[in-house]
N, C-alpha and C. Protein backbone atom coordinates (compact mmCIF):
# COMPACT_ATOMS: atom_id res chain seq x y z
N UNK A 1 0.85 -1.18 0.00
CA UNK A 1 0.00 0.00 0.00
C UNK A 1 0.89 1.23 0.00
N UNK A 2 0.45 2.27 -0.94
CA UNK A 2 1.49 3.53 -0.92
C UNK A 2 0.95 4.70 -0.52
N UNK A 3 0.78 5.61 0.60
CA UNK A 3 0.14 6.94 0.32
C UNK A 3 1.28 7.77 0.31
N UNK A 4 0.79 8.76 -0.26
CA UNK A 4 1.77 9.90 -0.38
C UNK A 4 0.69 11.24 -0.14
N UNK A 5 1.37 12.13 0.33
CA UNK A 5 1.17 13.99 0.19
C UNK A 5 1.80 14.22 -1.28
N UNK A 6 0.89 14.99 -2.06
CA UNK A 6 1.65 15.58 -3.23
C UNK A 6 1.61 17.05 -3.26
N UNK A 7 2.72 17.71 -3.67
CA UNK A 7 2.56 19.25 -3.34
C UNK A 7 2.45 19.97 -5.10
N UNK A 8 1.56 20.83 -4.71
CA UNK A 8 1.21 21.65 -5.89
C UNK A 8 1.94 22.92 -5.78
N UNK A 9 2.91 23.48 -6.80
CA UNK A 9 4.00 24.41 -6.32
C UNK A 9 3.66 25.81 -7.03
N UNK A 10 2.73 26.28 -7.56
CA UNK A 10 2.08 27.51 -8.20
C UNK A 10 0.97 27.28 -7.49
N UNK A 11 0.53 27.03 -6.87
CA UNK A 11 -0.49 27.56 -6.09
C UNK A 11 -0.69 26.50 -5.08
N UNK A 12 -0.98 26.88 -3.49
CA UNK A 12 -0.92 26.23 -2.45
C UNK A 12 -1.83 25.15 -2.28
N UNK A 13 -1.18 23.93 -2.83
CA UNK A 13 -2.23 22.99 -2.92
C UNK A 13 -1.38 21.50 -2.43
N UNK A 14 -2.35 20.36 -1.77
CA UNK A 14 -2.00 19.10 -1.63
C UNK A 14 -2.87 18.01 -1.71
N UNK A 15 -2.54 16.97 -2.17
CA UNK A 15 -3.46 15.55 -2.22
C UNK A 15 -2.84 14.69 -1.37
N UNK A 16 -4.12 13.84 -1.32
CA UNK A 16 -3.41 12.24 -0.28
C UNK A 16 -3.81 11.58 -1.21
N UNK A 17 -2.90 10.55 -1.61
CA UNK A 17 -3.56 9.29 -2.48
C UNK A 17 -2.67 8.24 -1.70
N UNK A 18 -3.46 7.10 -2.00
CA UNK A 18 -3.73 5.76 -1.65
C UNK A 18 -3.64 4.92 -3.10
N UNK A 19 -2.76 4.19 -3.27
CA UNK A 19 -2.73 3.38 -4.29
C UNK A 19 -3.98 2.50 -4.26
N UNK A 20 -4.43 1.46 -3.05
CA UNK A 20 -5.75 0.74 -3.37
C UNK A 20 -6.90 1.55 -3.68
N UNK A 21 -6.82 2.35 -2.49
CA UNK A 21 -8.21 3.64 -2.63
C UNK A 21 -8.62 4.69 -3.70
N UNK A 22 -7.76 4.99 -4.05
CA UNK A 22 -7.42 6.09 -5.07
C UNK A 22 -6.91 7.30 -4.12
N UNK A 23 -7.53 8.84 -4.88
CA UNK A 23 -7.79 9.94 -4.04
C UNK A 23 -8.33 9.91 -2.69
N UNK A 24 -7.50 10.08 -2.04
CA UNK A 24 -8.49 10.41 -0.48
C UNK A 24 -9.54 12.14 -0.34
N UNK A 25 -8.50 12.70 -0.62
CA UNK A 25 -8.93 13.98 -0.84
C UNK A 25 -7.67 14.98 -1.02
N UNK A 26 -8.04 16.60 -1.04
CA UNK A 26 -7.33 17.11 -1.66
C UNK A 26 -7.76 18.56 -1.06
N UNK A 27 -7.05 19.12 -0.77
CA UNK A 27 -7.17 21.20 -0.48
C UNK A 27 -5.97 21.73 -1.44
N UNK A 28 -6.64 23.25 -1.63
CA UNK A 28 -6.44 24.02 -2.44
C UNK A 28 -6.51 25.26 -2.18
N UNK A 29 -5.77 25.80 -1.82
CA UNK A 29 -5.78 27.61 -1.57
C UNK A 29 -5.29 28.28 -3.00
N UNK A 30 -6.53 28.95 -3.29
CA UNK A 30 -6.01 29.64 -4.54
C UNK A 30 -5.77 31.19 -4.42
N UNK A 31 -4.74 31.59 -5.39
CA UNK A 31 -3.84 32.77 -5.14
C UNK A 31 -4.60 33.79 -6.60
N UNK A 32 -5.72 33.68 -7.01
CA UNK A 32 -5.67 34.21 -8.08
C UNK A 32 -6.35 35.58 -7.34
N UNK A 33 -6.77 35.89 -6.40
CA UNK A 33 -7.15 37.45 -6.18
C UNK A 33 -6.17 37.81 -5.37
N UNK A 34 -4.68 37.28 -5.69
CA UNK A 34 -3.57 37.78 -4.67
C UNK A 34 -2.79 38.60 -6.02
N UNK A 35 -2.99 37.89 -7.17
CA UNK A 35 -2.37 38.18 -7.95
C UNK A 35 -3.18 39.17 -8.92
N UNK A 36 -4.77 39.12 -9.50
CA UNK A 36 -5.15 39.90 -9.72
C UNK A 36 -5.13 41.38 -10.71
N UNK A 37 -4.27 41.77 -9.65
CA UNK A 37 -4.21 43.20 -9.36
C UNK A 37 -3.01 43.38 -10.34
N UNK A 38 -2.19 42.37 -10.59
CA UNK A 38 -0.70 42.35 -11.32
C UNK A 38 -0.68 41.40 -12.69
N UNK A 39 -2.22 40.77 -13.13
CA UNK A 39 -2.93 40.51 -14.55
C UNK A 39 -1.87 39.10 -14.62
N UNK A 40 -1.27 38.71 -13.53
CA UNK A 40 -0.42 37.29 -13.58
C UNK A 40 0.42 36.99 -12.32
N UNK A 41 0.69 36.10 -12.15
CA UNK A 41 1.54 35.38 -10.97
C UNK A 41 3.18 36.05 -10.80
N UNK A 42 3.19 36.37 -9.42
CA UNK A 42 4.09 37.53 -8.91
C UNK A 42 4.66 36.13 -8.28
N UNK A 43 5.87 35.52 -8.80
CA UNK A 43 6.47 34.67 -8.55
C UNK A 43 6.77 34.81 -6.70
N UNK A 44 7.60 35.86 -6.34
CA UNK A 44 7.85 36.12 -4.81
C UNK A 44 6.65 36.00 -4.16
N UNK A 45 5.82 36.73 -4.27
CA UNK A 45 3.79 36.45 -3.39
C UNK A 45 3.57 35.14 -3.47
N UNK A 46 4.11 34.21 -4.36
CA UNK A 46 3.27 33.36 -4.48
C UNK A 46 4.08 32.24 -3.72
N UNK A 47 5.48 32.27 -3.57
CA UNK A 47 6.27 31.65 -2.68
C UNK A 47 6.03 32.07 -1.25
N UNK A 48 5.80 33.59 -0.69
CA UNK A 48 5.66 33.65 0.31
C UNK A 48 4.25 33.03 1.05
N UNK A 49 3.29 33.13 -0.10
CA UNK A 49 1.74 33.12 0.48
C UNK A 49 1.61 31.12 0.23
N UNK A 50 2.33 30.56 -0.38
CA UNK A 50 2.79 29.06 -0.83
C UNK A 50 3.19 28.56 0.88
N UNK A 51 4.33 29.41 1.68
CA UNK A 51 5.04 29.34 3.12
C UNK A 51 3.84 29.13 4.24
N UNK A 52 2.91 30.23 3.98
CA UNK A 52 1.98 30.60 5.02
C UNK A 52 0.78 29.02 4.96
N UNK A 53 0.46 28.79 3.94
CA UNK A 53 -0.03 27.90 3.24
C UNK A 53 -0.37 25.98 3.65
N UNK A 54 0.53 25.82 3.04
CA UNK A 54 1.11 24.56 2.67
C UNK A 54 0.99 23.54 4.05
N UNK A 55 1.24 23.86 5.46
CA UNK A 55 1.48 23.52 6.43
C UNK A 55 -0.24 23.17 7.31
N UNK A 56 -0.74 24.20 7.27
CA UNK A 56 -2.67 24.45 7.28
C UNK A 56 -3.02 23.06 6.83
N UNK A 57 -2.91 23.49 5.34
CA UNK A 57 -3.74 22.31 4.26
C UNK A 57 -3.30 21.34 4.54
N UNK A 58 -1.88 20.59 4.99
CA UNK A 58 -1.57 19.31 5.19
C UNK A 58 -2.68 18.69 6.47
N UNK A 59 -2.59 19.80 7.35
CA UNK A 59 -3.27 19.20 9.09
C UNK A 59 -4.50 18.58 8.80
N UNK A 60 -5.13 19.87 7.88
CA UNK A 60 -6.48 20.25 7.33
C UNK A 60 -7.51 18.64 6.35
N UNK A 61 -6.01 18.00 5.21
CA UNK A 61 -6.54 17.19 4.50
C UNK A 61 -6.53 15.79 5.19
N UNK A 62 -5.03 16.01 6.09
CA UNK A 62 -5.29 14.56 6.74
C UNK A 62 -6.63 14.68 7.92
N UNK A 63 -6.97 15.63 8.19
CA UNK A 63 -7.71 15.54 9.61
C UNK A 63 -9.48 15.05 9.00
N UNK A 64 -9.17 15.45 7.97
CA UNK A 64 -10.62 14.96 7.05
C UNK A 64 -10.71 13.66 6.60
N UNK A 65 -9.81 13.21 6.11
CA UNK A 65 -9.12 11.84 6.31
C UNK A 65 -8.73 10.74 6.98
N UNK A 66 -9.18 11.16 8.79
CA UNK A 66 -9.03 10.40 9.69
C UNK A 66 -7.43 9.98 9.43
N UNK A 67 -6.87 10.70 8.75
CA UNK A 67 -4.97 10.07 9.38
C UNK A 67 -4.52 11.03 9.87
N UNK A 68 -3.03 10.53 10.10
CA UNK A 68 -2.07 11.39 10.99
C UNK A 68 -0.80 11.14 9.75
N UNK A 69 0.12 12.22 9.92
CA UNK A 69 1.47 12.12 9.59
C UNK A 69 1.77 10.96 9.72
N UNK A 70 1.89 9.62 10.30
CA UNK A 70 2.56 9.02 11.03
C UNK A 70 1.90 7.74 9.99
N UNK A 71 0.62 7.98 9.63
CA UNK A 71 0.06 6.47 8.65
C UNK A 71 0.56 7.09 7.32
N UNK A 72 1.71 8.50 6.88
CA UNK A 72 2.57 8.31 5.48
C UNK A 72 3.28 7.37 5.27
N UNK A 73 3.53 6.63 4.07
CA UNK A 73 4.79 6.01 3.91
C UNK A 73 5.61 6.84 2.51
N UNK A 74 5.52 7.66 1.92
CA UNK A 74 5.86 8.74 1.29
C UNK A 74 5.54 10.00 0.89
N UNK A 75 6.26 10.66 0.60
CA UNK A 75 6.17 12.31 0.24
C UNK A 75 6.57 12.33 -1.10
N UNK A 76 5.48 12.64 -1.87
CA UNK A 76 5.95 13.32 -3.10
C UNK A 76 5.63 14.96 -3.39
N UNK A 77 6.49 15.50 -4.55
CA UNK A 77 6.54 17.13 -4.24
C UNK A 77 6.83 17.32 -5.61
N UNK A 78 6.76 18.30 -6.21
CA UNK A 78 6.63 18.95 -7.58
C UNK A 78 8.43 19.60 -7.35
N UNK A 79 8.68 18.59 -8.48
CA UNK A 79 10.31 19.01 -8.67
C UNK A 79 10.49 20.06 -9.57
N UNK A 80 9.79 19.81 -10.87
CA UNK A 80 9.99 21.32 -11.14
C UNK A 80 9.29 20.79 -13.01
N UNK A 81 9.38 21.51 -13.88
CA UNK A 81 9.71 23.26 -13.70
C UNK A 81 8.47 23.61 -13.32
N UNK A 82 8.98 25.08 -13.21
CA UNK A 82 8.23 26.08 -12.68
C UNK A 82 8.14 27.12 -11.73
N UNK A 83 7.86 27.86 -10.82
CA UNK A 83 8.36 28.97 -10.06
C UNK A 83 9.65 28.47 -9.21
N UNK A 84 10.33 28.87 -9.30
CA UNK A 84 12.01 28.19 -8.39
C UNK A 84 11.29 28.62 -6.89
N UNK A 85 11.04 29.53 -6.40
CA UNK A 85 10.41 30.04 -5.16
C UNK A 85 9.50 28.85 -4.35
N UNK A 86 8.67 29.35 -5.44
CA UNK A 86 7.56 28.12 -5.04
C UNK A 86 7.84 26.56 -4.70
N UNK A 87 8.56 25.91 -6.16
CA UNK A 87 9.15 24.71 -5.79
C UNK A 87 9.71 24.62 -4.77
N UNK A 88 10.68 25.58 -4.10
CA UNK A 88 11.65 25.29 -3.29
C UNK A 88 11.07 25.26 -1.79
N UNK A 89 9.94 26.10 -1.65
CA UNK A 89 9.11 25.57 -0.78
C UNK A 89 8.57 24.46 -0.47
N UNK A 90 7.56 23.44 -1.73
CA UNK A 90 7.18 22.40 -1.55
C UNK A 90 8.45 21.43 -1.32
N UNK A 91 9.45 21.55 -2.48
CA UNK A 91 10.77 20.65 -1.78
C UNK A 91 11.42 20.89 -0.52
N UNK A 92 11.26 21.84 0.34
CA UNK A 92 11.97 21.79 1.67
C UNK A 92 10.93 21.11 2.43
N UNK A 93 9.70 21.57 2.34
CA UNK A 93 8.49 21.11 3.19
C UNK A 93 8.37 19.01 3.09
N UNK A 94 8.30 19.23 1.75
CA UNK A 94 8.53 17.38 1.59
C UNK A 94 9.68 16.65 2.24
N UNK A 95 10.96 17.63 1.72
CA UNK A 95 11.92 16.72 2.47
C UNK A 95 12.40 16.74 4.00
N UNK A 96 11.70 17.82 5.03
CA UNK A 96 11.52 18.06 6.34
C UNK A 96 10.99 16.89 6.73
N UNK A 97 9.41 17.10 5.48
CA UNK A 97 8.05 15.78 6.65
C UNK A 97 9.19 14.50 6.09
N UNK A 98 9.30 14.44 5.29
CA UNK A 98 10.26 13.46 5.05
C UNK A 98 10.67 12.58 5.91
N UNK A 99 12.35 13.43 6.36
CA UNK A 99 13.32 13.01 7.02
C UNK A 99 12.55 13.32 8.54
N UNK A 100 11.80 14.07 9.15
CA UNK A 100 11.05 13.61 10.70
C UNK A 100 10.93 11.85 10.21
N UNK A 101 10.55 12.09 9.27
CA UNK A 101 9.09 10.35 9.73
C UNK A 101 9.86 9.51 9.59
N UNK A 102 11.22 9.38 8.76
CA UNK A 102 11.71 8.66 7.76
C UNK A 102 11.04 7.56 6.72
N UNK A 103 10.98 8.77 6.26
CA UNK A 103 10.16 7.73 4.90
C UNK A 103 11.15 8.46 3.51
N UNK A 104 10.71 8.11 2.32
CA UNK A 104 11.02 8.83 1.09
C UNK A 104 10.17 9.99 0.66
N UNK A 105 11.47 10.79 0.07
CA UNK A 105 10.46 12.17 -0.80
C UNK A 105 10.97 11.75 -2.09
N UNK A 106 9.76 11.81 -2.83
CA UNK A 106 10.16 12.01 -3.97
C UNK A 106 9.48 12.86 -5.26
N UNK A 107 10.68 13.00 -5.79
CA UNK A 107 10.57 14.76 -6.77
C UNK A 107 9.74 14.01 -7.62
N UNK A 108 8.92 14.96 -8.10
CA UNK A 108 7.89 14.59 -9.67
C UNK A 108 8.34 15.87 -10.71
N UNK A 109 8.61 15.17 -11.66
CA UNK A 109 8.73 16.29 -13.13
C UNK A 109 7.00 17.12 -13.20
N UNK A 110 7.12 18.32 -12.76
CA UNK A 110 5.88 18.60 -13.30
C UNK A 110 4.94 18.32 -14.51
N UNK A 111 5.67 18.37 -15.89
CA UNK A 111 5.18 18.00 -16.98
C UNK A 111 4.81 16.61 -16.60
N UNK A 112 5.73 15.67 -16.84
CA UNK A 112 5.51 14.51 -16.36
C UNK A 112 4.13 14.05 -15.80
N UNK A 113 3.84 14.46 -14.57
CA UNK A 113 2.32 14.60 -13.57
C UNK A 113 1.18 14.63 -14.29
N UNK A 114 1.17 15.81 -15.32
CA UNK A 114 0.56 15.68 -15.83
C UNK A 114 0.29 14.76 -17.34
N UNK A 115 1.45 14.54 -17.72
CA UNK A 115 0.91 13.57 -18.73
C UNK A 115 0.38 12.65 -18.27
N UNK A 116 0.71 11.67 -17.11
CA UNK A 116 0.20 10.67 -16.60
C UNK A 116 -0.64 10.64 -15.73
N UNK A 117 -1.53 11.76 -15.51
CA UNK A 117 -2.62 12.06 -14.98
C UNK A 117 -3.58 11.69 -15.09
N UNK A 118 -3.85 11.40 -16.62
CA UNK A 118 -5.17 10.01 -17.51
C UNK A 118 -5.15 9.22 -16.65
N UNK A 119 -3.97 8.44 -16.50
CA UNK A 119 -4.14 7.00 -15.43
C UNK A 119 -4.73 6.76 -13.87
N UNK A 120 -5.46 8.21 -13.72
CA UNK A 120 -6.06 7.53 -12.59
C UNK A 120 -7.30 7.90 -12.79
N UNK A 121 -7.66 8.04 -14.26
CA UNK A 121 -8.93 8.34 -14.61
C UNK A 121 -9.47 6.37 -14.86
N UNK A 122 -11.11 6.52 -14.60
CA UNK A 122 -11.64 4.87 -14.90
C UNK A 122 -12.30 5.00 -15.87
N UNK A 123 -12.28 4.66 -17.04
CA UNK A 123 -10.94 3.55 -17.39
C UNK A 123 -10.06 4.46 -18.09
N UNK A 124 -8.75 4.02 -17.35
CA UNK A 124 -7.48 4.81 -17.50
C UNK A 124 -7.32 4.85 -18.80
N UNK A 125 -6.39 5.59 -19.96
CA UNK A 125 -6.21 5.10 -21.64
C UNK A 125 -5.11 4.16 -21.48
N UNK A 126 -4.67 3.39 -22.50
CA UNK A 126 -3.69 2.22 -22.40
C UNK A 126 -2.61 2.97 -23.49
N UNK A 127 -1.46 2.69 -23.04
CA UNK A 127 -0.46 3.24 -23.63
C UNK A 127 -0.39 2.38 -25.02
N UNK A 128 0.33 3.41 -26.18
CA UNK A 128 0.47 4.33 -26.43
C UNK A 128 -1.19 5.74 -26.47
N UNK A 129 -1.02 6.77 -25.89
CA UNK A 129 -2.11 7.56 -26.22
C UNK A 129 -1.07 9.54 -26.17
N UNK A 130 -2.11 9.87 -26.95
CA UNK A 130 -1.88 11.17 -27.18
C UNK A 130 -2.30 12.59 -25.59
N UNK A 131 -1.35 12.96 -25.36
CA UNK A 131 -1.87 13.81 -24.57
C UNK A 131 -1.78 15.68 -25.16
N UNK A 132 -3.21 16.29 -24.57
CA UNK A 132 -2.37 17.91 -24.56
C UNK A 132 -2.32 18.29 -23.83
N UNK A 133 -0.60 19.04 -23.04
CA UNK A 133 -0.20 19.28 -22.25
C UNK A 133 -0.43 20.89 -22.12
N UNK A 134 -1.38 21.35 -21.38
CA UNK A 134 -1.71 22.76 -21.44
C UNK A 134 -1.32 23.09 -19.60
N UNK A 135 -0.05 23.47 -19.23
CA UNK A 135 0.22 23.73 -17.89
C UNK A 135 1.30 25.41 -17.98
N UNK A 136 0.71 26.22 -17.25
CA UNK A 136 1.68 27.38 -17.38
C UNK A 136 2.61 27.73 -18.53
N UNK A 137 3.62 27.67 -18.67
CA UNK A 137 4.57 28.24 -20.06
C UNK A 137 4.06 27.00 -20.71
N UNK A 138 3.51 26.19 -20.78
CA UNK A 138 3.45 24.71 -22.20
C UNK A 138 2.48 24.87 -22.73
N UNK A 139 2.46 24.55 -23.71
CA UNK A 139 1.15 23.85 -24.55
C UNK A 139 1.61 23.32 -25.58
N UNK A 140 1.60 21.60 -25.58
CA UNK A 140 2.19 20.95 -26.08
C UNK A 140 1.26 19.58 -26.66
N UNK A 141 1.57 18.72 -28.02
CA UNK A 141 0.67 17.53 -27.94
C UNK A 141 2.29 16.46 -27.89
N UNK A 142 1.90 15.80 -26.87
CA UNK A 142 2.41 14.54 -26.73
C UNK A 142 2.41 13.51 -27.15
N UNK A 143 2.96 12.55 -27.65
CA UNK A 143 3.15 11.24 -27.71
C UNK A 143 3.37 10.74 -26.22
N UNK A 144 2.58 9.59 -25.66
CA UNK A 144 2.69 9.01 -24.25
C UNK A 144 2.95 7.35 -24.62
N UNK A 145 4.22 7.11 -24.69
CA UNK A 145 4.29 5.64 -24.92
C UNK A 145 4.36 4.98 -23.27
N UNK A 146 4.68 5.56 -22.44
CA UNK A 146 4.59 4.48 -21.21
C UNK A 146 5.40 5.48 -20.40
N UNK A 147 5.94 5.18 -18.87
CA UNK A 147 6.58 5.59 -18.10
C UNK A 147 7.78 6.10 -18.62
N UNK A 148 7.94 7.04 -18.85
CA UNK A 148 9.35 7.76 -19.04
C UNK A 148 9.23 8.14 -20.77
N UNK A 149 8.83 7.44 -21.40
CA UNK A 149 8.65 7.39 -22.66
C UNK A 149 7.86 8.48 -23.39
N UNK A 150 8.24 9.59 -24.02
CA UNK A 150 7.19 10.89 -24.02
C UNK A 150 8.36 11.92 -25.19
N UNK A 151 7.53 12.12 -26.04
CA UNK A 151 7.77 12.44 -27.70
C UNK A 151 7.08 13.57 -28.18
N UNK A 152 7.55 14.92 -27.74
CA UNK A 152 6.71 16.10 -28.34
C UNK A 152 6.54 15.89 -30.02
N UNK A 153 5.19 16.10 -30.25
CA UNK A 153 3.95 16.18 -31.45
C UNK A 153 4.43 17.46 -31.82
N UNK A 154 4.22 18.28 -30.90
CA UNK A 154 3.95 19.45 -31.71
C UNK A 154 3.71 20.58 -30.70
N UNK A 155 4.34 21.83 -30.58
CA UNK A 155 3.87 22.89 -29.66
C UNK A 155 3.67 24.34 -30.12
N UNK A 156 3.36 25.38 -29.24
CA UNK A 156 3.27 26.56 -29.03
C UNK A 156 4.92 27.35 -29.53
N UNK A 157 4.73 28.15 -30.83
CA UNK A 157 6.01 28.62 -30.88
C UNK A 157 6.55 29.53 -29.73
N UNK A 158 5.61 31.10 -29.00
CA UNK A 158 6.56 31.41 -28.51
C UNK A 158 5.15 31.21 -27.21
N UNK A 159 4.29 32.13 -26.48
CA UNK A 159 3.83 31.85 -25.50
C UNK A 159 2.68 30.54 -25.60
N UNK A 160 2.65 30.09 -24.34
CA UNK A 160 1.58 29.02 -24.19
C UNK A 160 0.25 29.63 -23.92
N UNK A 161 -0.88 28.67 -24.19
CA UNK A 161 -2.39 29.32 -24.14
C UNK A 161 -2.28 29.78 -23.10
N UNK A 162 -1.88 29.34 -21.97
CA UNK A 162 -2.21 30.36 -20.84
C UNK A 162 -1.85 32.01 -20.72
N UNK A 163 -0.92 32.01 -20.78
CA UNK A 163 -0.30 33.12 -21.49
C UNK A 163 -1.04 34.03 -22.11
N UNK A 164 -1.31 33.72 -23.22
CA UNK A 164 -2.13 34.11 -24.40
C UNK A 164 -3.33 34.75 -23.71
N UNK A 165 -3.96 34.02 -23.14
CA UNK A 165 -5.12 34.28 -22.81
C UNK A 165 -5.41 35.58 -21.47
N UNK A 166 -4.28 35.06 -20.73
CA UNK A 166 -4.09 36.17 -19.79
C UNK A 166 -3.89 37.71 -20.31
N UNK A 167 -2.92 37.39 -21.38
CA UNK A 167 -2.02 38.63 -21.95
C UNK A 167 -3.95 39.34 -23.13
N UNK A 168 -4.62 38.49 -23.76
CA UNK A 168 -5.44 39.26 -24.24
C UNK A 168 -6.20 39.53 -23.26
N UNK A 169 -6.77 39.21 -22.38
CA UNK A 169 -8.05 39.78 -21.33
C UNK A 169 -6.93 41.36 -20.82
N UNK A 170 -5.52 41.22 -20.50
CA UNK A 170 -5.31 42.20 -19.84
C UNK A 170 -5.48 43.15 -20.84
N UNK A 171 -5.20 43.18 -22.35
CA UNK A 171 -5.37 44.00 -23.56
C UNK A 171 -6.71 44.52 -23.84
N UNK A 172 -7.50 43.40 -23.42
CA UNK A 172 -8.76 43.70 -23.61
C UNK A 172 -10.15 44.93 -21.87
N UNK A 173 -8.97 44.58 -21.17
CA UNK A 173 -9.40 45.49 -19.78
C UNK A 173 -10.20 44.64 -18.92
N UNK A 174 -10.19 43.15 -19.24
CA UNK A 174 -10.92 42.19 -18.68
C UNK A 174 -10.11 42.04 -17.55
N UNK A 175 -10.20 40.67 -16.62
CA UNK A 175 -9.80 40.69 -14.94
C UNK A 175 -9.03 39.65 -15.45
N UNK A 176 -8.23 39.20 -14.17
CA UNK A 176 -7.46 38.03 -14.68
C UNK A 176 -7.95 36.67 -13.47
N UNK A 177 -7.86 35.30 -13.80
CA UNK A 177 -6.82 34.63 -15.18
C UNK A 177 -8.07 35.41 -16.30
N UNK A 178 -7.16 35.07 -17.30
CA UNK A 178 -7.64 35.79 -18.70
C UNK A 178 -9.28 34.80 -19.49
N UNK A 179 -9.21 33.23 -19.44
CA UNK A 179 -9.13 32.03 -19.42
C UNK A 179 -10.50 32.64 -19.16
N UNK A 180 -10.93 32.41 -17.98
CA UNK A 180 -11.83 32.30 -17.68
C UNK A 180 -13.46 33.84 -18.20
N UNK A 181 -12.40 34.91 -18.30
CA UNK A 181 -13.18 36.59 -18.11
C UNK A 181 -13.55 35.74 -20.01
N UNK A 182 -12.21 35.45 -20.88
CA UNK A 182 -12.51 35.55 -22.47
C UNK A 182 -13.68 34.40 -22.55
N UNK A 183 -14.08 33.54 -21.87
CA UNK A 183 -14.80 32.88 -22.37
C UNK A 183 -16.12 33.02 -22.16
N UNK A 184 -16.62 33.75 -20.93
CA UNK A 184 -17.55 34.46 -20.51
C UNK A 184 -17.96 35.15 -21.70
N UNK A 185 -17.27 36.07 -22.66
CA UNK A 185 -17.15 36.87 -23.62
C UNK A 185 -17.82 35.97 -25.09
């Protein structure tokens, strides 16, 4: 049996999963009216307000969960890419609860996470399958042949949709994320 904490490193977030069970559950503090005001993610705010964060939601998801720290047998944490700030938060925090409990931390490729994210959908897709990778700077179509195995299709020359979308709502005098005000539209 495996559970792990997984840390979400752009915005203050964690899951418990259970390999037999699946998802146990999951909290989420979102930073988008922190940022707002600045039409995108203020890398430093989002590491500091990530600090204040992160520690809450752990007590918070296991206590809903009927566990304790103590029924982990791993820590996983968002290795990267993506905000260095941020990451470096979820990686100190993982490898702290870590080394208290002694158990393993281990780093996840962000991209990665998400390609293989299908698989804990029922019924999962069977490899080989196509993914689109739409996460912060990416937007990408994948080839997904199996664990480790992963073959960019085809991408975004210079910004990713997110991007895009942010950058027209702010052009357009709309609120941000962009994503959400343009489609309203």
């Amino acid at each position: 049996e495996f559970r792990r904490v997984l840390f979400r490193s752009d915005e203050s977030g964690v899951a418990l999963y259970d390999t037999q069970r699946g998802l146990l559950g999951h909290r989420l503090h979102s930073q988008i009216a922190m940022h707002a005001d600045y039409g995108g993610v203020v890398p430093e705010l989002a590491s500091r307000d990530h600090i204040r964060r992160v520690l809450p939601l752990i007590r918070e998801l296991l206590a809903a969960s009927n566990l304790t720290l103590k029924d982990l047998n791993a820590i996983a944490y968002t290795q990267g890419p993506g905000l260095a700030g941020a990451l470096l938060v979820g990686a100190s925090v993982a490898h702290a609860l870590a080394y208290a409990l002694e158990i393993p931390a281990i780093g996840v490729h962000h991209l990665e996470g998400h390609l293989l994210s299908p698989l804990l959908a029922n019924p999962a897709p069977v490899f080989p399958f196509v993914a689109l990778l739409v996460s912060g700077g990416h937007t990408q179509l994948m080839r997904v042949g199996g664990l480790g195995d992963y073959q960019c299709l085809g991408e975004t020359v210079d910004d990713a949709a997110g991007e895009a979308f942010d950058k027209t709502a702010q052009l357009l005098g709309l609120g941000y994320p962009g994503g959400p005000e343009i489609a309203k539209l």
